[in-house]
Protein backbone atom coordinates (compact mmCIF):
# COMPACT_ATOMS: atom_id res chain seq x y z
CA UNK A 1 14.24 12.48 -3.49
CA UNK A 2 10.66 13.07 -3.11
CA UNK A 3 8.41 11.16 -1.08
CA UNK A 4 6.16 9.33 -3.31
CA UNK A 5 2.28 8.42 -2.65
CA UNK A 6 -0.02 6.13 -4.17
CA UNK A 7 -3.60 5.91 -4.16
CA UNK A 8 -5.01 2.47 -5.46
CA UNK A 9 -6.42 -0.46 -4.78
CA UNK A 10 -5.50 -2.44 -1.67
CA UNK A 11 -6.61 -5.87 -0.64
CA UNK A 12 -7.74 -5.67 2.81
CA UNK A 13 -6.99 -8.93 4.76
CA UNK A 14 -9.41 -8.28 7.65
CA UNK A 15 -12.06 -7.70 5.50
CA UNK A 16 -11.33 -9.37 2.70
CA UNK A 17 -12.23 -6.79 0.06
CA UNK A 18 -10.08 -4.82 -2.53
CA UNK A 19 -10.75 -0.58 -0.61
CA UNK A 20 -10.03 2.46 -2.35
CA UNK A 21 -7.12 3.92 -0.40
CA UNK A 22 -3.81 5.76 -0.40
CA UNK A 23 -0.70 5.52 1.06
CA UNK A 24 3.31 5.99 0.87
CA UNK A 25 5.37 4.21 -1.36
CA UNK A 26 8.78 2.27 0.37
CA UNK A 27 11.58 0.61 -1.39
CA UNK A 28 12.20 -2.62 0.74
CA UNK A 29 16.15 -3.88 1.20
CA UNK A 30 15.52 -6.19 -2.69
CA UNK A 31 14.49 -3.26 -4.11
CA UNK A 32 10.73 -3.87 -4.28
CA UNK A 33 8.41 -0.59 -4.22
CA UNK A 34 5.03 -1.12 -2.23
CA UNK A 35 2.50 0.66 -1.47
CA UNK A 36 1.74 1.27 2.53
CA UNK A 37 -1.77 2.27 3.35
CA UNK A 38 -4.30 2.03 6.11
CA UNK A 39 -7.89 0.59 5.28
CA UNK A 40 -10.67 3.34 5.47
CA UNK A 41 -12.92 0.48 7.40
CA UNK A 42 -11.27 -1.74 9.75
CA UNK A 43 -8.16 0.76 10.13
CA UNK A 44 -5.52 -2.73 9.42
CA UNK A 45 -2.37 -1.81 8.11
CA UNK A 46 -2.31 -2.53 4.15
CA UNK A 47 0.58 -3.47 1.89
CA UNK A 48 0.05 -3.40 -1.91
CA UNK A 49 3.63 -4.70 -4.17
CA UNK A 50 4.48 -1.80 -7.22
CA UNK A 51 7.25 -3.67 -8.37
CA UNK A 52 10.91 -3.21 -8.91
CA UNK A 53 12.13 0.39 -8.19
């Protein structure tokens, strides 16, 4: 399997503003795909939900 990116739209906590970033795509233990990306600003961890894999 091929590791999948995303580039989106993330909600950035610290700053609380949607950023323009991009990040790799996880499939948590439910089997929820999200997106995990690092804010171009205040350099937070971000975590954006795809939905069901």
């Amino acid at each position: 399997m091929a590791d999948e990116t995303w580039s989106g739209e993330f909600y950035c906590v610290k700053c609380k503003e949607k950023r323009e970033a991009s990040g790799d795509v996880v499939v948590a233990d439910n089997g929820t795909r999200m997106a995990k990306g690092t804010c171009p600003v205040c350099s937070t961890k971000l975590n954006r939900i795809l939905g069901r894999a």
